[in-house]
Protein backbone atom coordinates (compact mmCIF):
# COMPACT_ATOMS: atom_id res chain seq x y z
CA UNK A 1 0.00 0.00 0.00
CA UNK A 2 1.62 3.51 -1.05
CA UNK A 3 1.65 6.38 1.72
CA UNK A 4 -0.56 9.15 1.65
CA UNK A 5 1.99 11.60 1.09
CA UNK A 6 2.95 9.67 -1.81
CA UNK A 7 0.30 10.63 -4.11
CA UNK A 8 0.99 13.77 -5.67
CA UNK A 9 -3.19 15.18 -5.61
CA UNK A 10 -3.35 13.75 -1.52
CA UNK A 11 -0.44 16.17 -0.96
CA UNK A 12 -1.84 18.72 -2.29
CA UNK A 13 -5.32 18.64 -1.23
CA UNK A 14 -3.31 18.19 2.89
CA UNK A 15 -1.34 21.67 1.54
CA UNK A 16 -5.06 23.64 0.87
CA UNK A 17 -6.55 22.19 4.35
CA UNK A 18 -3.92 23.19 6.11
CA UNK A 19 -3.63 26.37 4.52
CA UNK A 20 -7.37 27.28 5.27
CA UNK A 21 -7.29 25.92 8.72
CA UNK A 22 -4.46 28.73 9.10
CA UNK A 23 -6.45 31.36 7.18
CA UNK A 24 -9.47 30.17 9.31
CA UNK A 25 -8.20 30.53 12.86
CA UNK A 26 -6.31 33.96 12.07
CA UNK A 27 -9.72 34.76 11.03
CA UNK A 28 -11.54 34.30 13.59
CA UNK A 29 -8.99 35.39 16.22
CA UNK A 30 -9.05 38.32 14.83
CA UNK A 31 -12.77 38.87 14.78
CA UNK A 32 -12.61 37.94 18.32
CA UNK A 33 -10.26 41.08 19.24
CA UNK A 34 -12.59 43.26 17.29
CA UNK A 35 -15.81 42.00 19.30
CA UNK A 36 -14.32 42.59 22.08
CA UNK A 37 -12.43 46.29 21.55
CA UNK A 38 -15.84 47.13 20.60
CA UNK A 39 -17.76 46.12 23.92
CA UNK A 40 -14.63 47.82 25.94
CA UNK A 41 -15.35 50.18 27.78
CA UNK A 42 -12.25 52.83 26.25
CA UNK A 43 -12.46 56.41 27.86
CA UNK A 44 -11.60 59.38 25.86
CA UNK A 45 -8.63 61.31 26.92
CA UNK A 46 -7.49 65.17 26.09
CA UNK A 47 -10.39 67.45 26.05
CA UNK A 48 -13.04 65.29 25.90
CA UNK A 49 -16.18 65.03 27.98
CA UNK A 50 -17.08 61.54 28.73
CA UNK A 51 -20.84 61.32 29.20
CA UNK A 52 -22.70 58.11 30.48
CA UNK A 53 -26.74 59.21 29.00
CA UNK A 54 -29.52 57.29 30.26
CA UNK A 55 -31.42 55.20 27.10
CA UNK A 56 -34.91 56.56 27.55
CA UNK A 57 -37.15 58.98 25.51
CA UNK A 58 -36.46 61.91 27.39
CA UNK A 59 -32.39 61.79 26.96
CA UNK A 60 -31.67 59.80 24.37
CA UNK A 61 -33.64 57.54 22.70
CA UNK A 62 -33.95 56.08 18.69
CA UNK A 63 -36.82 57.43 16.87
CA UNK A 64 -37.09 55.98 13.24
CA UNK A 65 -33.61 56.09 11.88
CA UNK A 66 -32.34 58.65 14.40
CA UNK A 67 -31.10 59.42 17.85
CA UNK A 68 -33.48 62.03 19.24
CA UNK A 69 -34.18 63.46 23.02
CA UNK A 70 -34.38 66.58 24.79
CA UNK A 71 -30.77 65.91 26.62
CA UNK A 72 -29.33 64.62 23.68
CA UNK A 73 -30.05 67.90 21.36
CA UNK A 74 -29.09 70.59 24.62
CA UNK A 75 -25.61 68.47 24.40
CA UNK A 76 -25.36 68.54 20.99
CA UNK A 77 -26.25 72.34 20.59
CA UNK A 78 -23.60 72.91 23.48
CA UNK A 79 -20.93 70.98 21.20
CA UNK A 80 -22.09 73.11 18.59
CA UNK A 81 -22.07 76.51 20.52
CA UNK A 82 -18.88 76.26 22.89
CA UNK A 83 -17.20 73.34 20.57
CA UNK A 84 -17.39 70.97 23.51
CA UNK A 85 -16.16 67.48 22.57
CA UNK A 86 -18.29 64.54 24.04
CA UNK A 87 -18.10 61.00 23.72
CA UNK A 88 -21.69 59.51 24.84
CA UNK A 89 -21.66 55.95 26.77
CA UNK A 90 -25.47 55.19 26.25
CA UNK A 91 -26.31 53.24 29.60
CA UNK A 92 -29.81 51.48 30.34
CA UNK A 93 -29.78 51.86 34.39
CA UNK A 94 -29.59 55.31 35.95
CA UNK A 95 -28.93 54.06 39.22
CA UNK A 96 -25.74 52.14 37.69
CA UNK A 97 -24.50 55.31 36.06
CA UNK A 98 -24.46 56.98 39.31
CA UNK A 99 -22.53 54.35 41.01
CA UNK A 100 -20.06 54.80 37.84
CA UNK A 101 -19.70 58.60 38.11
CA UNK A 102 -18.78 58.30 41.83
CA UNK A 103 -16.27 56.00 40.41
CA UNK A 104 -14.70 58.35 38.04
CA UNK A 105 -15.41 56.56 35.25
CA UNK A 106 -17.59 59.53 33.52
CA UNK A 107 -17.19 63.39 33.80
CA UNK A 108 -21.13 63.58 33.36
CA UNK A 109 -24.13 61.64 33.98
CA UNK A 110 -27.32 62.64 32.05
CA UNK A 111 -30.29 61.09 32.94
CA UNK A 112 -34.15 61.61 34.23
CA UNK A 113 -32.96 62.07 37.80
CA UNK A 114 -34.11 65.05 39.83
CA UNK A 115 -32.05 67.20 42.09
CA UNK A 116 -32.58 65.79 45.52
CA UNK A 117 -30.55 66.50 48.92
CA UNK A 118 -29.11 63.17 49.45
CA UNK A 119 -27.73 62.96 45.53
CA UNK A 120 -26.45 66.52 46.13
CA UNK A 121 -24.06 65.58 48.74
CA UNK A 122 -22.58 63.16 46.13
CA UNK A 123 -22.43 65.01 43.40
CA UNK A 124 -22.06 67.88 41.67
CA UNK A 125 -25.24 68.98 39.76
CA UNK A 126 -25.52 71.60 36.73
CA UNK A 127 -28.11 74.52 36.64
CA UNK A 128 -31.37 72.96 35.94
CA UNK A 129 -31.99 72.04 32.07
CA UNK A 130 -35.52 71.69 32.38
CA UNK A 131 -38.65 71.20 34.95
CA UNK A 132 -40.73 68.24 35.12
CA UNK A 133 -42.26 65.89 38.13
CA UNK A 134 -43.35 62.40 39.51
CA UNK A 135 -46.41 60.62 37.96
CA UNK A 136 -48.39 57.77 38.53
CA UNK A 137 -48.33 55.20 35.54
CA UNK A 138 -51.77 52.84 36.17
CA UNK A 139 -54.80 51.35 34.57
CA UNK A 140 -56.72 51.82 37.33
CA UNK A 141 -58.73 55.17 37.40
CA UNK A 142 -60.04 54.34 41.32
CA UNK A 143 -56.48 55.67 42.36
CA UNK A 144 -56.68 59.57 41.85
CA UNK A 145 -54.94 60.80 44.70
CA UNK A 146 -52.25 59.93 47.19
CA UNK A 147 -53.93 58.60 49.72
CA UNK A 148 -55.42 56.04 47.37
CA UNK A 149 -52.08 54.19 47.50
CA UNK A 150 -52.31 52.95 50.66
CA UNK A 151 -51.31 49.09 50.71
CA UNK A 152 -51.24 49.59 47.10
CA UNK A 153 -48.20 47.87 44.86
CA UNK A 154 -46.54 50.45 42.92
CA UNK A 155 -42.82 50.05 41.15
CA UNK A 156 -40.00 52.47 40.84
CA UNK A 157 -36.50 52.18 39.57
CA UNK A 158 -34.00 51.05 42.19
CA UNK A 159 -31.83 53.80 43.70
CA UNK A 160 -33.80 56.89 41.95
CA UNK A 161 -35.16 59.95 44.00
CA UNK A 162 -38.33 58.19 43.38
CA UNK A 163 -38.45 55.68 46.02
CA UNK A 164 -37.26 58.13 48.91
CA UNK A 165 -40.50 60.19 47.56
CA UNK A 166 -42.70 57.13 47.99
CA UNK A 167 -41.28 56.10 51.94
CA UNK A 168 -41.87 59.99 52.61
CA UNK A 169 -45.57 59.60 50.91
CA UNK A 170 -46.02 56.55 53.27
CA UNK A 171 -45.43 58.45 56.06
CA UNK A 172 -47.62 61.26 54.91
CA UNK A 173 -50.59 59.36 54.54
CA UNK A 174 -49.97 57.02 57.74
CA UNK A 175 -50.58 53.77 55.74
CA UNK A 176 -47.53 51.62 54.37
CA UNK A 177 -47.03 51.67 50.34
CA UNK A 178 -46.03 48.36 48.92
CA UNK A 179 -42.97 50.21 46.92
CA UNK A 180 -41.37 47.30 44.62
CA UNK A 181 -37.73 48.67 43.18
CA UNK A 182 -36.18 47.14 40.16
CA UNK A 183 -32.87 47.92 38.23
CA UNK A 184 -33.71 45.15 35.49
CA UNK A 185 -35.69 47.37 33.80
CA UNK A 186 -36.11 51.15 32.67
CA UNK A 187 -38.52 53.76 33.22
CA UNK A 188 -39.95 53.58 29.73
CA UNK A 189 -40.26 49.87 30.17
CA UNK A 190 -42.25 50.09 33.39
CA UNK A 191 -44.95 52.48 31.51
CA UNK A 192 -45.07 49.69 28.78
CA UNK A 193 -45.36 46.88 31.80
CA UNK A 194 -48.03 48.85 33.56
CA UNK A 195 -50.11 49.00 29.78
CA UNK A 196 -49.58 45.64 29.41
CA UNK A 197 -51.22 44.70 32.87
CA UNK A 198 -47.76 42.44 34.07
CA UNK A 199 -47.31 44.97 36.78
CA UNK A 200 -50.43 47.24 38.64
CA UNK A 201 -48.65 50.90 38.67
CA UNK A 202 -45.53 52.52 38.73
CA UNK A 203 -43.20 56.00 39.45
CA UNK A 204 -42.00 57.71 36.63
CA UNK A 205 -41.07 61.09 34.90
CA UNK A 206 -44.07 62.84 33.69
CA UNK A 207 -42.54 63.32 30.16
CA UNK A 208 -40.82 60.13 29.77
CA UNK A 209 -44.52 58.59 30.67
CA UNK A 210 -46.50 60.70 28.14
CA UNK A 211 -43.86 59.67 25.15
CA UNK A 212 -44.74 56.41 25.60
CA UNK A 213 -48.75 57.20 26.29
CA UNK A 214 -48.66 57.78 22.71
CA UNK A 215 -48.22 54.26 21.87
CA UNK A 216 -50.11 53.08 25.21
CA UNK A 217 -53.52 55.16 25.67
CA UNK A 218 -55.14 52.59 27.82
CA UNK A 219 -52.41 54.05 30.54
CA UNK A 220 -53.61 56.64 32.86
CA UNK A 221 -51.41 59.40 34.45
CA UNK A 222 -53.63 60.44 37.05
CA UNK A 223 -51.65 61.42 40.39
CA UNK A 224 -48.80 63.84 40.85
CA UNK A 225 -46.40 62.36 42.94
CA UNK A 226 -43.81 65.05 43.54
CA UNK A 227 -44.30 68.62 43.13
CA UNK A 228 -42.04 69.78 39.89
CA UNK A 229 -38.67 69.12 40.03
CA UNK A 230 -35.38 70.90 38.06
CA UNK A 231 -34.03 68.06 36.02
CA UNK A 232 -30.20 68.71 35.84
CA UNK A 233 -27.37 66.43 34.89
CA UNK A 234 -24.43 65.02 37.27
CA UNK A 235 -20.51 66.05 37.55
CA UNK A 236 -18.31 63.91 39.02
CA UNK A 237 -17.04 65.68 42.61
CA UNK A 238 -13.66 66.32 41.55
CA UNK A 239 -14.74 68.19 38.42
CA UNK A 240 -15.61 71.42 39.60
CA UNK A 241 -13.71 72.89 36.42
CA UNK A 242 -16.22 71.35 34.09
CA UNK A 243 -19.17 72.43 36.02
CA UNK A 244 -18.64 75.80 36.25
CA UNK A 245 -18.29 75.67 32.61
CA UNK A 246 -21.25 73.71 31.90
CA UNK A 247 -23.70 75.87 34.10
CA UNK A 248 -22.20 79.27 31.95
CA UNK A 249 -23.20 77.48 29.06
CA UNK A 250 -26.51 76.29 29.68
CA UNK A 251 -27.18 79.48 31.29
CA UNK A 252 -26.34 81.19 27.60
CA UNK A 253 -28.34 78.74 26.09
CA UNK A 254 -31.32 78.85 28.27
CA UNK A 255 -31.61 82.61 27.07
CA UNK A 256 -32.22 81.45 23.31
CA UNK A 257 -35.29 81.04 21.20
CA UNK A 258 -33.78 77.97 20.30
CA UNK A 259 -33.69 76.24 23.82
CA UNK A 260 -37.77 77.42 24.63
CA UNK A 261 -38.53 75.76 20.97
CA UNK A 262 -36.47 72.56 22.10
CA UNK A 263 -38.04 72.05 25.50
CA UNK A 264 -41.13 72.98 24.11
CA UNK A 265 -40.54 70.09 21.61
CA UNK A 266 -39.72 67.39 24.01
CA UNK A 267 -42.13 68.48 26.96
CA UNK A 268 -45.64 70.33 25.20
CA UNK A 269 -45.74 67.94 21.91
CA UNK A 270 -47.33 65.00 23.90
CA UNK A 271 -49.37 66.85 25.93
């Protein structure tokens, strides 16, 4: 019996296997190191501002084939204006991109989080970009007021200004509120949960709540929860510097045309 090498066409065909074997694993090594540059987390360096935003409708959110949101256009105007430089980290839970901002891994968190006394000894916050407020998200038109949620369920996301409001409402009323806290999902998905009827009620932004009405009318957004609220975004402690730049800048802006007709867009559209 003759070897395998020694036929001229087995040789060859052993050449081409091993050849694309090489090709093959080279291949795929190297779309390995690109899957996983782009999942890393790189900050920019120099000038830049790295800014964790919050996925939801009010910061920055797709609409059609764009990126669209009230936060998202003041920043972009502001890069624009002042040729600030920001690199966006789109993040899907607020209460993780505060955690990261303490870390110092952003210079600014922008998200639906209102300016509360307990966040403020944490971190820095910018002069108010807008006003908005607390809502309850239900299908249930028997609650209409605040005392109605006595030993009612109602769900907020985990570690937002939201769920101190609800303890302090609990106290208010003298009955206990069943307050259910969840970082696995956002605020926009909690309106969509609520119209659905897979959870009873929940805390959310008034704005990001009426976006998402639009789609959901069988949702009711019958009880103010919080008086209104300044909606700023977050600097890291040690960047003092940036803030004091930011809040000159928003302060210009805020004495447009052009800022009243964004807000306007974002907050009276829906309404």
């Amino acid at each position: 019996m003759k070897p395998f090498f020694g036929h001229p066409k087995r040789f060859l065909l052993l050449i081409v296997a091993l050849i694309a074997v090489g090709v093959m694993s080279t291949v795929t090594h190297c779309r390995n190191e690109e899957k996983e540059a782009a999942y890393k987390y790189q900050r920019a360096g120099g000038d830049s501002i790295n800014v964790a935003i919050h996925y939801s409708p009010m910061s920055m959110y797709r609409y059609g084939d764009s990126l669209g949101g009230l936060n998202y256009e003041l920043l972009r105007i502001l890069s624009g204006e002042f040729g600030d430089k920001f690199k966006y980290f789109p993040i899907s839970s607020a209460a993780e991109g505060l955690d990261a901002l303490e870390r110092g891994e952003y210079d600014l968190l922008v998200a639906d989080i209102p300016m509360t006394s307990a966040l403020k000894k944490r971190f820095i916050f910018t002069t108010p970009v807008y006003t908005d407020h607390q809502v309850l998200v239900s299908r249930d038109t028997t609650v209409n007021n605040p005392l109605a949620l006595a030993g009612k369920e109602v769900w907020v996301i985990g570690g937002t200004p939201a769920v101190e409001r609800l303890e302090n409402l609990s106290r208010e009323i003298g009955d206990s509120i069943d307050v259910r806290t969840t970082t696995e999902y956002t605020a926009e998905q909690l309106v969509i949960l609520t119209a659905k009827g897979k959870i009873p009620r929940a805390v959310v932004n008034e704005d990001v709540a009426k976006k998402i009405q639009i789609d959901y009318p069988q949702i009711k957004l019958s009880t103010h929860i919080s008086f209104s609220q300044f909606q700023s975004w977050l600097i890291n402690k040690d960047q003092q510097q940036l803030a004091e730049k930011l809040d000159t800048q928003i302060r210009k802006l805020k004495e447009t045309e052009r800022y009243d007709s964004i807000v306007a867009k974002w907050t009276e559209e829906c309404k």
